[in-house]
PDB file of N, CA and C in Angstrom:
ATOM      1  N   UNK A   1      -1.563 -58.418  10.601  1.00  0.00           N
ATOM      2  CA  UNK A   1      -2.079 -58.858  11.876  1.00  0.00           C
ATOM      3  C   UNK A   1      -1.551 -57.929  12.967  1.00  0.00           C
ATOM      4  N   UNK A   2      -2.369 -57.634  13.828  1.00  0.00           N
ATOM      5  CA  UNK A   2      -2.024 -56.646  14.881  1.00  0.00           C
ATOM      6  C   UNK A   2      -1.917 -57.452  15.921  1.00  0.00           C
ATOM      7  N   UNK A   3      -0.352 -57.352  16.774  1.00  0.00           N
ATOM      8  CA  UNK A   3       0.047 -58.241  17.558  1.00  0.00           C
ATOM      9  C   UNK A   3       0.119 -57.266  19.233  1.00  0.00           C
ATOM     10  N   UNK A   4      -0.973 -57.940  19.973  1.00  0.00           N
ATOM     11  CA  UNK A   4      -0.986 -57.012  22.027  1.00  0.00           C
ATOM     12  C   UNK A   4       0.055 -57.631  22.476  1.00  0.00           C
ATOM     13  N   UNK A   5       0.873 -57.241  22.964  1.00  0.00           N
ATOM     14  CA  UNK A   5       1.153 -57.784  24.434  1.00  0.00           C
ATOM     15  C   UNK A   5       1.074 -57.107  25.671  1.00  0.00           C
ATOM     16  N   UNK A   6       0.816 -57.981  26.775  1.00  0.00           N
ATOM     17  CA  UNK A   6       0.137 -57.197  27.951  1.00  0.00           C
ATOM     18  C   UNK A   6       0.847 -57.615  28.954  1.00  0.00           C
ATOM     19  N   UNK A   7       0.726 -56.941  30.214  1.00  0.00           N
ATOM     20  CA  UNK A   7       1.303 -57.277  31.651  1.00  0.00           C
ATOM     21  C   UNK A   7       0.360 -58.518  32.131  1.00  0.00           C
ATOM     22  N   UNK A   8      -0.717 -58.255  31.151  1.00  0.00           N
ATOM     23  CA  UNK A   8      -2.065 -59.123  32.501  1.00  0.00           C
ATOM     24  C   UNK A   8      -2.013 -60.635  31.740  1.00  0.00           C
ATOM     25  N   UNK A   9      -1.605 -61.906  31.961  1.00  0.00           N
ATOM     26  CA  UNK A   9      -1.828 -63.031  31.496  1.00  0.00           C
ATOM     27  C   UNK A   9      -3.160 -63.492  31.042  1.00  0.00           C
ATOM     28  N   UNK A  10      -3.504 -64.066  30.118  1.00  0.00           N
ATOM     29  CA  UNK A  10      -5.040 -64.445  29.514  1.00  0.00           C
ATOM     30  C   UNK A  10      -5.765 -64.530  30.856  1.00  0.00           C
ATOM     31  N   UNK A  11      -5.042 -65.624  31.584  1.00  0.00           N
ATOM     32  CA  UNK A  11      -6.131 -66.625  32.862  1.00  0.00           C
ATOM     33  C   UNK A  11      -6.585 -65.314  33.637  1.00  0.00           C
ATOM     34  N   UNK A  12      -5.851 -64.197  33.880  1.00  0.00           N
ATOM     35  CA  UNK A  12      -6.323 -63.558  35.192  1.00  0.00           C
ATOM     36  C   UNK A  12      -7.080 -62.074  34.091  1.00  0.00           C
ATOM     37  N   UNK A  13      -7.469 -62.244  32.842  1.00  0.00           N
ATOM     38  CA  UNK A  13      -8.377 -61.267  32.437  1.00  0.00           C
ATOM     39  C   UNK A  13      -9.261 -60.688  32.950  1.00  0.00           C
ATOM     40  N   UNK A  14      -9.633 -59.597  33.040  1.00  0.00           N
ATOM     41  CA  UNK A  14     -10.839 -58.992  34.073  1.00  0.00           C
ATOM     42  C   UNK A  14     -12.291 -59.443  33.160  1.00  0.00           C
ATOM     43  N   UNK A  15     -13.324 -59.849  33.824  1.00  0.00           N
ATOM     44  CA  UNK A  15     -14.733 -59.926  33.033  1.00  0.00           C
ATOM     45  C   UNK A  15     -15.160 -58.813  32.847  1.00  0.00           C
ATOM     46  N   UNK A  16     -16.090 -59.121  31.968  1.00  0.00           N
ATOM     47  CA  UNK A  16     -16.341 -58.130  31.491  1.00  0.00           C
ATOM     48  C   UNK A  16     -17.565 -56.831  32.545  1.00  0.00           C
ATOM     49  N   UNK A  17     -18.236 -57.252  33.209  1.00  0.00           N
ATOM     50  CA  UNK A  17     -18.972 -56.629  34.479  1.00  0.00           C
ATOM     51  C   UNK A  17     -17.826 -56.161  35.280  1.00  0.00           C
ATOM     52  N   UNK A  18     -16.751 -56.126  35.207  1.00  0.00           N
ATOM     53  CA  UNK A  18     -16.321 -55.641  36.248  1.00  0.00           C
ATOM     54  C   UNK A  18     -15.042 -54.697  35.446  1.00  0.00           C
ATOM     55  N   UNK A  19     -15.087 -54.918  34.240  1.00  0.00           N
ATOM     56  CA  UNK A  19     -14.275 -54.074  33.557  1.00  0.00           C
ATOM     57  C   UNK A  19     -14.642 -52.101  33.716  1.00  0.00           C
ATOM     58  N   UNK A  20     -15.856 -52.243  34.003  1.00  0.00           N
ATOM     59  CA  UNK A  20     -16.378 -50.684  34.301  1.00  0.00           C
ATOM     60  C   UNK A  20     -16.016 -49.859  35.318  1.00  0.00           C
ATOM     61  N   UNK A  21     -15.449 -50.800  36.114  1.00  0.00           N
ATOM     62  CA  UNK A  21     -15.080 -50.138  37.688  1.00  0.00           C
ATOM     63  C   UNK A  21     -13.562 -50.196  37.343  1.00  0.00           C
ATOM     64  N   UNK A  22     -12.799 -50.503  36.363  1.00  0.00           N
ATOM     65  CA  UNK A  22     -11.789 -50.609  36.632  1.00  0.00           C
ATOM     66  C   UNK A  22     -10.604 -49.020  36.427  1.00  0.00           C
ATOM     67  N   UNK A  23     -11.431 -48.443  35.766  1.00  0.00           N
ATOM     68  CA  UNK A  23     -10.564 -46.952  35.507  1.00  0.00           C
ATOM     69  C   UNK A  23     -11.333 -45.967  36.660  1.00  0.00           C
ATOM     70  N   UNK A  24     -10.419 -45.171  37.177  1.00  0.00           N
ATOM     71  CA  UNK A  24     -11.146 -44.345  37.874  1.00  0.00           C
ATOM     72  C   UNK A  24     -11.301 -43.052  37.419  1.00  0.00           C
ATOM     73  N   UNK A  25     -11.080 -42.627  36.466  1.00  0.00           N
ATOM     74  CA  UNK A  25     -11.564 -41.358  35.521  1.00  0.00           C
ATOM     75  C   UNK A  25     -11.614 -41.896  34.298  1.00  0.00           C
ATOM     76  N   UNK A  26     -12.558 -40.593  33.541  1.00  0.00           N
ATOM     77  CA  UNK A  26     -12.863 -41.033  32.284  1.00  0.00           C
ATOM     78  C   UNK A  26     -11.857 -40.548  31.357  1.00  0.00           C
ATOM     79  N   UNK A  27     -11.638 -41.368  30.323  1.00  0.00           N
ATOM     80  CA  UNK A  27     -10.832 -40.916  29.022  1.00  0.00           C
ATOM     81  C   UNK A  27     -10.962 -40.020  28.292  1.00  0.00           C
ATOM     82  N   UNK A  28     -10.434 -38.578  28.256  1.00  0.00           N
ATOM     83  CA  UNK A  28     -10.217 -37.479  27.416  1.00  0.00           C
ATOM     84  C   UNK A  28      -9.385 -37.598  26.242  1.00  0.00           C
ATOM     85  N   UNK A  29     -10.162 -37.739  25.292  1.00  0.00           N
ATOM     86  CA  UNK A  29      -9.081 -37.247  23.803  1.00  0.00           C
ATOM     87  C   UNK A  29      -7.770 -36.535  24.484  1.00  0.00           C
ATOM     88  N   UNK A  30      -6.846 -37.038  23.597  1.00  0.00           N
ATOM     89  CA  UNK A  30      -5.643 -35.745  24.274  1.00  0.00           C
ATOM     90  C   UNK A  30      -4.751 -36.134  22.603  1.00  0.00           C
ATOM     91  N   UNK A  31      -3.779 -35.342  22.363  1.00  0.00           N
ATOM     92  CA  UNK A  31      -3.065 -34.947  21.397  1.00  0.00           C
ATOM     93  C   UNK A  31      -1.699 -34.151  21.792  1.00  0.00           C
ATOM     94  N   UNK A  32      -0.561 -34.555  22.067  1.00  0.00           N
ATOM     95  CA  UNK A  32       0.160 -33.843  22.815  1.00  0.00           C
ATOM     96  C   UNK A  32       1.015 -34.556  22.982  1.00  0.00           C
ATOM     97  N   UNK A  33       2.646 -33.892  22.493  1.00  0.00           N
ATOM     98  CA  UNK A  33       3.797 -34.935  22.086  1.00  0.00           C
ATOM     99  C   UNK A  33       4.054 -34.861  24.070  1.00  0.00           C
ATOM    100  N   UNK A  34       4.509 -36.357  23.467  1.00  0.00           N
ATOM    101  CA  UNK A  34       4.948 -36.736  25.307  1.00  0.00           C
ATOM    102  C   UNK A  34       6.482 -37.633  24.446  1.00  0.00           C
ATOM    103  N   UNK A  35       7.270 -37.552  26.128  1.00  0.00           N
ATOM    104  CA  UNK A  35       8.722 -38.127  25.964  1.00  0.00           C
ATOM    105  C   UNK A  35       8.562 -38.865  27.035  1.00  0.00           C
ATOM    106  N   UNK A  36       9.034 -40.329  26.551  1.00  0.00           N
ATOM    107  CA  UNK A  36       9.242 -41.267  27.370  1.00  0.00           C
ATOM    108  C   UNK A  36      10.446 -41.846  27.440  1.00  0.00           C
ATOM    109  N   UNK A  37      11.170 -41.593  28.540  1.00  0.00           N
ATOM    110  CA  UNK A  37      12.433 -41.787  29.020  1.00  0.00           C
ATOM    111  C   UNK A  37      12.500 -42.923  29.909  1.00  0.00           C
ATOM    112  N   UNK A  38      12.961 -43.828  29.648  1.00  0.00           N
ATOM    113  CA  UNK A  38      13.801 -45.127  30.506  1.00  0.00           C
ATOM    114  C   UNK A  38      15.169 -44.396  30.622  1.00  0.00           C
ATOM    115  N   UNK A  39      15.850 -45.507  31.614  1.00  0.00           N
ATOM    116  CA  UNK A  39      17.082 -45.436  31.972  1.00  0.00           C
ATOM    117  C   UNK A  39      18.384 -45.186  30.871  1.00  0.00           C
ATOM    118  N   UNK A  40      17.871 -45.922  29.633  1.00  0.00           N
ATOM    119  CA  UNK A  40      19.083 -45.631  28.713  1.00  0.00           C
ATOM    120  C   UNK A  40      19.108 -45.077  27.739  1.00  0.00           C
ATOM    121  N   UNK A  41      17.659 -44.575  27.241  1.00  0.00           N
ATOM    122  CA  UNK A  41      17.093 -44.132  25.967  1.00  0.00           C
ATOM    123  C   UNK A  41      15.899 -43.150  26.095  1.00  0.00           C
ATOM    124  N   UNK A  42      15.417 -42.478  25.344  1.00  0.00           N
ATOM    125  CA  UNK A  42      14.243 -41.862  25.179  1.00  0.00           C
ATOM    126  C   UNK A  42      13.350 -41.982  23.875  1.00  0.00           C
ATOM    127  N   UNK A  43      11.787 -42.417  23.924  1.00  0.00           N
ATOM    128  CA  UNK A  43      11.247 -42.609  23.027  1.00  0.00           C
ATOM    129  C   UNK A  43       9.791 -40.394  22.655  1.00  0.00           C
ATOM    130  N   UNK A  44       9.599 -40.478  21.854  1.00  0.00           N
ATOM    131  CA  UNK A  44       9.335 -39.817  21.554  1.00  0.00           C
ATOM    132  C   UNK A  44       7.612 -39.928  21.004  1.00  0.00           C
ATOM    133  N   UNK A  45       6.755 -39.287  21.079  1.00  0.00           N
ATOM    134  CA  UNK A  45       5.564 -39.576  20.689  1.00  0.00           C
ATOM    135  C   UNK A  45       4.578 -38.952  20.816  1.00  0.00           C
ATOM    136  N   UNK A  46       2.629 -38.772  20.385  1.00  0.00           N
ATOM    137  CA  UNK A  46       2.085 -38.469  20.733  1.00  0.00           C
ATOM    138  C   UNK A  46       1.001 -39.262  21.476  1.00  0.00           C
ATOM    139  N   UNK A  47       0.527 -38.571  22.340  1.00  0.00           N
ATOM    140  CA  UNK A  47      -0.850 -38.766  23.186  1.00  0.00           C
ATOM    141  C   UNK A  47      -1.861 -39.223  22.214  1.00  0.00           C
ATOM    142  N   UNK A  48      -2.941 -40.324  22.983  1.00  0.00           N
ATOM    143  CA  UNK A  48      -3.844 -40.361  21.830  1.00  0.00           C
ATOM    144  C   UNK A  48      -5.356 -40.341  23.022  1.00  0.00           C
ATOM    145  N   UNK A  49      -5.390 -40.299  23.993  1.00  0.00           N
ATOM    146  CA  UNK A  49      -6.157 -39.697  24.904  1.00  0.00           C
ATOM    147  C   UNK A  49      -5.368 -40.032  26.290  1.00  0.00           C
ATOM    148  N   UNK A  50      -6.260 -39.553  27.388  1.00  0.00           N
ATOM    149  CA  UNK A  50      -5.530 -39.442  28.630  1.00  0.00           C
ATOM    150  C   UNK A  50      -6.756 -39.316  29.851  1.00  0.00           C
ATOM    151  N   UNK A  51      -6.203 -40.296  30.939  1.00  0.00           N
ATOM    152  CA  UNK A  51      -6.904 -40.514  32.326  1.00  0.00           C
ATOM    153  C   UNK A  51      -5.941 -39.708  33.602  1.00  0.00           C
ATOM    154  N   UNK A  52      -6.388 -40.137  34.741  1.00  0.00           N
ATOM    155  CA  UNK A  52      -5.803 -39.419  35.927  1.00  0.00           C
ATOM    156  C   UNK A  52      -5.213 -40.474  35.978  1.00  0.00           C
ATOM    157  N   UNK A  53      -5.363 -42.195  35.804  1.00  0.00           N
ATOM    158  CA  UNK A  53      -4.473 -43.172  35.615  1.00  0.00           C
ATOM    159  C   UNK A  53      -3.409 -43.761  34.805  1.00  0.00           C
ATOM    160  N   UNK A  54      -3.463 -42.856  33.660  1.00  0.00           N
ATOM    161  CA  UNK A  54      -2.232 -43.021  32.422  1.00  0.00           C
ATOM    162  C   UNK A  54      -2.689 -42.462  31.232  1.00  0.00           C
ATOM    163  N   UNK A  55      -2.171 -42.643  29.961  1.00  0.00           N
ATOM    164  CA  UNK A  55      -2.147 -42.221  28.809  1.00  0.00           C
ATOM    165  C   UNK A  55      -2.645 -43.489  28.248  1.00  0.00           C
ATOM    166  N   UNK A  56      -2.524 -43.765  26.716  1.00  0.00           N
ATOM    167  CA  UNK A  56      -2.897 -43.987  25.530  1.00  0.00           C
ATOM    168  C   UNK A  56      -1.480 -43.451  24.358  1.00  0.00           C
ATOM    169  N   UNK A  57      -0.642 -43.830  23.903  1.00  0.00           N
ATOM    170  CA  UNK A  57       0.709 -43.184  23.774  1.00  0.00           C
ATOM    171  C   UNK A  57       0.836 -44.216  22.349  1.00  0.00           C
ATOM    172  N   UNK A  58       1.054 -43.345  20.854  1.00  0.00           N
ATOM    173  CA  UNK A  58       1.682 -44.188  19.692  1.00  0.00           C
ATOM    174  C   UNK A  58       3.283 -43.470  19.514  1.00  0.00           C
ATOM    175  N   UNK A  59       4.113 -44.404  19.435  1.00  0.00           N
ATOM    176  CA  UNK A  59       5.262 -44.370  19.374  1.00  0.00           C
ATOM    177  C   UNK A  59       6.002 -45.184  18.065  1.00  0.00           C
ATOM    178  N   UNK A  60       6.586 -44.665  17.548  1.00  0.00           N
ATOM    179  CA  UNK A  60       7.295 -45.233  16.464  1.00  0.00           C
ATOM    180  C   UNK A  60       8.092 -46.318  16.513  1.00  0.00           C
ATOM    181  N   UNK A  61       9.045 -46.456  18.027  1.00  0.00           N
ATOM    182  CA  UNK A  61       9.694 -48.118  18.044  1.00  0.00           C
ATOM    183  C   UNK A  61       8.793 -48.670  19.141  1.00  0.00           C
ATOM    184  N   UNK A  62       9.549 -49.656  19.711  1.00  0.00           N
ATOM    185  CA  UNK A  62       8.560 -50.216  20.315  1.00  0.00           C
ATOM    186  C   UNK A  62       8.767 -50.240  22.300  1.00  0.00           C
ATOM    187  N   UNK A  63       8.441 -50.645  22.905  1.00  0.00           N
ATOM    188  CA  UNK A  63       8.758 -51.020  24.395  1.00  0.00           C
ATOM    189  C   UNK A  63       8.105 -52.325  24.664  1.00  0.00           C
ATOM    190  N   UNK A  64       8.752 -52.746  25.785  1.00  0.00           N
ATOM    191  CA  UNK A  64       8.502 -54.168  26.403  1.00  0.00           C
ATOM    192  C   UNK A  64       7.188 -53.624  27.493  1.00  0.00           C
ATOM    193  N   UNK A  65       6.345 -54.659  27.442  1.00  0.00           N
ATOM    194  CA  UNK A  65       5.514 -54.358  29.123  1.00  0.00           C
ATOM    195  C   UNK A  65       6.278 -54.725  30.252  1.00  0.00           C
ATOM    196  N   UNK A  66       6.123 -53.862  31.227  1.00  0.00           N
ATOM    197  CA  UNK A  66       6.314 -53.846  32.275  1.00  0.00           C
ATOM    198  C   UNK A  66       7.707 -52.951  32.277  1.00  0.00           C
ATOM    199  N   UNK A  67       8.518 -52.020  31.647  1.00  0.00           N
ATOM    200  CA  UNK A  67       8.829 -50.690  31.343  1.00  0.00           C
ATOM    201  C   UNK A  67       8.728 -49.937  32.155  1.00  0.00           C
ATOM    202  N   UNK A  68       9.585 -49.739  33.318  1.00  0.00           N
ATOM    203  CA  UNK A  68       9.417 -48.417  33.948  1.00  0.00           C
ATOM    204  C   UNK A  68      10.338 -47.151  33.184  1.00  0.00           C
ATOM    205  N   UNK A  69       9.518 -46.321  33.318  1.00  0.00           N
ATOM    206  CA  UNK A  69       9.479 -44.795  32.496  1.00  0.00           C
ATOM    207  C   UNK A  69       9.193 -43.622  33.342  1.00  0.00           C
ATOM    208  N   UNK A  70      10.347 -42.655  32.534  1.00  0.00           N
ATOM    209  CA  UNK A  70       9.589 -41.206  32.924  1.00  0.00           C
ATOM    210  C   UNK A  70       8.621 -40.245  32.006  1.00  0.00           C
ATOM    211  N   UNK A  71       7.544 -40.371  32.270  1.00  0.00           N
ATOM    212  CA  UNK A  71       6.554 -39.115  31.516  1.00  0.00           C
ATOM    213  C   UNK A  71       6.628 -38.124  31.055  1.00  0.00           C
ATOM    214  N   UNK A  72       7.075 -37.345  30.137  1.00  0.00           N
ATOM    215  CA  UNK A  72       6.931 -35.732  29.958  1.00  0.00           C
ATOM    216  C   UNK A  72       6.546 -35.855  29.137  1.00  0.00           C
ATOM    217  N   UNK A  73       5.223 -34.682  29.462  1.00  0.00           N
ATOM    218  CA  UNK A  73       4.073 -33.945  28.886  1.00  0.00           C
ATOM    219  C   UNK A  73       4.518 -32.185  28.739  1.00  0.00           C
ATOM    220  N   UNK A  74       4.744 -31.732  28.153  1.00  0.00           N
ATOM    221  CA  UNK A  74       4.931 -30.404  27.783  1.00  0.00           C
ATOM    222  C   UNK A  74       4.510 -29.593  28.676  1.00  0.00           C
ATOM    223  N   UNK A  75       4.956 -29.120  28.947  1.00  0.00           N
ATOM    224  CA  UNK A  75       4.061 -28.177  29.903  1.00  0.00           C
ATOM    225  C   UNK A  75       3.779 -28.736  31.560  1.00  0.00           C
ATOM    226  N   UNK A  76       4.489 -29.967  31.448  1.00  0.00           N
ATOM    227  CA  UNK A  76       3.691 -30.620  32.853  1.00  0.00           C
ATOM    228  C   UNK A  76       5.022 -31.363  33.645  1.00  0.00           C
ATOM    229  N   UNK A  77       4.840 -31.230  35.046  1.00  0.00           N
ATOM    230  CA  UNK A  77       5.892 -31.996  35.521  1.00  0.00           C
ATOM    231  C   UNK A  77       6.498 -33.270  34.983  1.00  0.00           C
ATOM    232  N   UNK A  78       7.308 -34.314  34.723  1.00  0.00           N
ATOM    233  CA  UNK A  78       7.203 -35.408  34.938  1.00  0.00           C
ATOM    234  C   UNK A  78       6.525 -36.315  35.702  1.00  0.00           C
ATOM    235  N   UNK A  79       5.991 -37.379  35.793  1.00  0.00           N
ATOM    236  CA  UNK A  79       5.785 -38.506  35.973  1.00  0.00           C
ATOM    237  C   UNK A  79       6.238 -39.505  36.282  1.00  0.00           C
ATOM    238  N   UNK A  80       6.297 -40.691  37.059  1.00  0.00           N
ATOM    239  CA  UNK A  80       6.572 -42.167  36.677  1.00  0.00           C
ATOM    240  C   UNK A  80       5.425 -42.625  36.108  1.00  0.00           C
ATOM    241  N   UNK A  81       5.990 -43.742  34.891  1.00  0.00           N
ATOM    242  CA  UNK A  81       5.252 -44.793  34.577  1.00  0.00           C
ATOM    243  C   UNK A  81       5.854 -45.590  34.345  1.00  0.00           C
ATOM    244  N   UNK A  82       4.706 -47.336  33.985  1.00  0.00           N
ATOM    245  CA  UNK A  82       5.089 -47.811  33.604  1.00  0.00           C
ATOM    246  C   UNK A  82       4.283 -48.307  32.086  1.00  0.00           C
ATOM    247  N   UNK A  83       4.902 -49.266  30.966  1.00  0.00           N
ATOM    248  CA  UNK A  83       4.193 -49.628  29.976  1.00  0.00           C
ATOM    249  C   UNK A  83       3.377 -50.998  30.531  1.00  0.00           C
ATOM    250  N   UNK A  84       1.851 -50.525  30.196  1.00  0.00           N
ATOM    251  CA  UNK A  84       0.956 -51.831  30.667  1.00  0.00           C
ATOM    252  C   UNK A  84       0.579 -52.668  29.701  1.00  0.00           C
ATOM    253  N   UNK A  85       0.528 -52.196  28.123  1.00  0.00           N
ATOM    254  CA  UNK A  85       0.267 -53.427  27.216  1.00  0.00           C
ATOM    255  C   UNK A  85       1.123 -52.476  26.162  1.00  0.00           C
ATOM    256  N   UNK A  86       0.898 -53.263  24.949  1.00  0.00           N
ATOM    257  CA  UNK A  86       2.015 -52.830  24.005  1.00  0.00           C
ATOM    258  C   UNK A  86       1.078 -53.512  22.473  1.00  0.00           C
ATOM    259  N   UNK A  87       0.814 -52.512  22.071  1.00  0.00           N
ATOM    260  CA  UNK A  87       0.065 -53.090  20.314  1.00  0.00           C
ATOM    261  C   UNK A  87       1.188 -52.722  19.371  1.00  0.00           C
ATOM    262  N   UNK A  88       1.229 -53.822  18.885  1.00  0.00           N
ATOM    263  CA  UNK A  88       2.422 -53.569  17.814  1.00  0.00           C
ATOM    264  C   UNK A  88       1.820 -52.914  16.063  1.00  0.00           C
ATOM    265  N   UNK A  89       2.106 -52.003  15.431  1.00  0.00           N
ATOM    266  CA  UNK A  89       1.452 -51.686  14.400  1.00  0.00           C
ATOM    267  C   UNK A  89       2.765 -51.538  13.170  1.00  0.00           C
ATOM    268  N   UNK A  90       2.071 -51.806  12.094  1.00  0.00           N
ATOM    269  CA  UNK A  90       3.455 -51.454  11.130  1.00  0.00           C
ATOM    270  C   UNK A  90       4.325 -50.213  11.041  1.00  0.00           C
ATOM    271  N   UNK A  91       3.816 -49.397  11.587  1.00  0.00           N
ATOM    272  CA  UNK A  91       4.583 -48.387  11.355  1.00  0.00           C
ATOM    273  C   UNK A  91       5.203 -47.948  12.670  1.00  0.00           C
ATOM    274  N   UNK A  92       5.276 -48.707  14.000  1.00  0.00           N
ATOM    275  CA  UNK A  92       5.441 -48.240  15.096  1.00  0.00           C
ATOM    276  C   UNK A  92       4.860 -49.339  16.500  1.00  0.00           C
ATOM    277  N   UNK A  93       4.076 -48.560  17.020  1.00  0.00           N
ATOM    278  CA  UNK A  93       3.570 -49.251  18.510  1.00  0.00           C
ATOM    279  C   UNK A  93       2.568 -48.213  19.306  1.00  0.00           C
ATOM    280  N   UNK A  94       1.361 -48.576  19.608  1.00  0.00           N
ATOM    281  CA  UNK A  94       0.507 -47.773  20.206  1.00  0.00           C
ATOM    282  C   UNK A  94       0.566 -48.545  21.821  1.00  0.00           C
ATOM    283  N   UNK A  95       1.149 -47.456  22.971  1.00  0.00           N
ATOM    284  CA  UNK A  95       1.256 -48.546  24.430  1.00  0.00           C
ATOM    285  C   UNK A  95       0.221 -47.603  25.226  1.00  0.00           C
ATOM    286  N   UNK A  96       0.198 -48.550  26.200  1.00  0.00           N
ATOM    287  CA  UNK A  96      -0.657 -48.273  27.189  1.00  0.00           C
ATOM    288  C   UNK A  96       0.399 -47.696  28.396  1.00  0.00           C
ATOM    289  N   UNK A  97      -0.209 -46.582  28.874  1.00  0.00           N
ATOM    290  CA  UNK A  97       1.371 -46.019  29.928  1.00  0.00           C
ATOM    291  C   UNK A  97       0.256 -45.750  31.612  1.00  0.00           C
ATOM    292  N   UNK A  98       0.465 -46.468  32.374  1.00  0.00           N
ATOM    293  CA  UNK A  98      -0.147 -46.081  33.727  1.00  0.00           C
ATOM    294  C   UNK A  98       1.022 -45.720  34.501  1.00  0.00           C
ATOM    295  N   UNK A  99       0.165 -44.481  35.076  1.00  0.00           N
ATOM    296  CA  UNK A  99       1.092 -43.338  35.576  1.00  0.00           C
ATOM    297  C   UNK A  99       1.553 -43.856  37.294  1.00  0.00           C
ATOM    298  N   UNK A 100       2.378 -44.218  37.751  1.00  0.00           N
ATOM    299  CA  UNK A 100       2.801 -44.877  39.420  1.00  0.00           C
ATOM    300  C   UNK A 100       2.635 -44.090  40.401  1.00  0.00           C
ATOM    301  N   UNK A 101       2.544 -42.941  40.230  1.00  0.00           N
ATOM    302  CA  UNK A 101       1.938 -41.789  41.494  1.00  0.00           C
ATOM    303  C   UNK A 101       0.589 -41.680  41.562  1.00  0.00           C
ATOM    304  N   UNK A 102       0.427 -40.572  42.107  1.00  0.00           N
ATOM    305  CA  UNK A 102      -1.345 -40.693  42.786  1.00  0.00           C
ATOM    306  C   UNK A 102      -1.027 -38.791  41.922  1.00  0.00           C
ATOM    307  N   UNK A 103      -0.567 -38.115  41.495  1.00  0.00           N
ATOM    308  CA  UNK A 103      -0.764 -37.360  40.553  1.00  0.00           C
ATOM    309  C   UNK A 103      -1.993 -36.068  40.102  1.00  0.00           C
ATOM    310  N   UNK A 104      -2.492 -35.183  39.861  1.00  0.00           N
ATOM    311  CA  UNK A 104      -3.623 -34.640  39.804  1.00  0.00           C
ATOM    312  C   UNK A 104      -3.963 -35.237  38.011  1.00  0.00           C
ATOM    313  N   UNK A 105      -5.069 -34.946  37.643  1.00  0.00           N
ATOM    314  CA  UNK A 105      -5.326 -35.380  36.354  1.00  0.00           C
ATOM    315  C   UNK A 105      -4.440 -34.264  35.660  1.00  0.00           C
ATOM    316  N   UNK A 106      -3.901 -34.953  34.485  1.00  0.00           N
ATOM    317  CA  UNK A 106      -2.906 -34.404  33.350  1.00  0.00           C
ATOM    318  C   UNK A 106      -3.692 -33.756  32.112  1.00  0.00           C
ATOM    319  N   UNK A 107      -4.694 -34.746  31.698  1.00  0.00           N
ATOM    320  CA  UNK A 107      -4.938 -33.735  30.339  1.00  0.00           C
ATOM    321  C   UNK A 107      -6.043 -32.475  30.780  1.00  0.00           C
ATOM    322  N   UNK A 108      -5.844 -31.366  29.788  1.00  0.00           N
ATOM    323  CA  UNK A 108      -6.754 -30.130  29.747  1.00  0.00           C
ATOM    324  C   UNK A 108      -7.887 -30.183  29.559  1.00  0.00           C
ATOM    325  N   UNK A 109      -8.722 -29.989  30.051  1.00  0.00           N
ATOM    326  CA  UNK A 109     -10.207 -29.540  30.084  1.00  0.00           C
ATOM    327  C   UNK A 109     -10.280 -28.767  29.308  1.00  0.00           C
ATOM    328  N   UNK A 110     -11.425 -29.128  27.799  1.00  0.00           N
ATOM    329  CA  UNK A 110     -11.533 -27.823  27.190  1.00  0.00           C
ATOM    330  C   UNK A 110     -12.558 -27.121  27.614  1.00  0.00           C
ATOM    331  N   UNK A 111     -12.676 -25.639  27.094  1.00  0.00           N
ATOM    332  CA  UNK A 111     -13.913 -24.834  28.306  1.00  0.00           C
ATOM    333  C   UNK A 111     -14.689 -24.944  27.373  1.00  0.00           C
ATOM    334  N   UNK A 112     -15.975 -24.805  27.638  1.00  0.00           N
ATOM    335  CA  UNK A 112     -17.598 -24.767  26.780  1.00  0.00           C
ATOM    336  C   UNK A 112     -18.155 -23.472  26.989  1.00  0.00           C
TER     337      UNK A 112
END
């Protein structure tokens, strides 16, 4: 059984009509080890796509929602974030990471 936990309580779920407006860029595949650093520890992981509003992030242990974090992306400044939901999987944890700055978009554009 695959167990969410989220910041957002059942009652205040977004509907579904209005779930479309809720990201303001679109989701790019991304692949790209990122380090997520709290205050006492650092977790380690890869990208599994990426917005101008956060990541998509599987990690091997786990984090609590509501997690404030620092971002590093290779190649890219740091970040703040925080963890917004948290899927628990057997082998690890796939979280949701929204980024707390206003930021330029993070993942690469591939060229055509």
């Amino acid at each position: 059984m695959i167990r969410r936990r989220t910041l957002t309580p059942p009652s205040l779920q977004i509907p579904p009509e209005l779930l479309a407006n809720r990201r303001r860029s679109p989701r790019r595949e991304l692949s790209e080890r990122v380090r997520l650093e709290t205050g006492d520890h650092a977790v380690s992981g890869w990208t599994l796509n990426a917005s101008v509003g956060g990541l998509r992030v599987v990690i091997e242990n786990s984090l609590d929602p509501g997690t404030e974090l620092t971002v590093w992306l290779d190649g890219r400044a740091p970040r703040p974030g925080r963890i917004m939901w948290v899927q628990d999987e057997p082998d690890g944890s796939i979280v949701g990471v929204c980024f707390l700055d206003e930021g330029e978009p993070r993942p690469s554009r591939s060229s055509s």
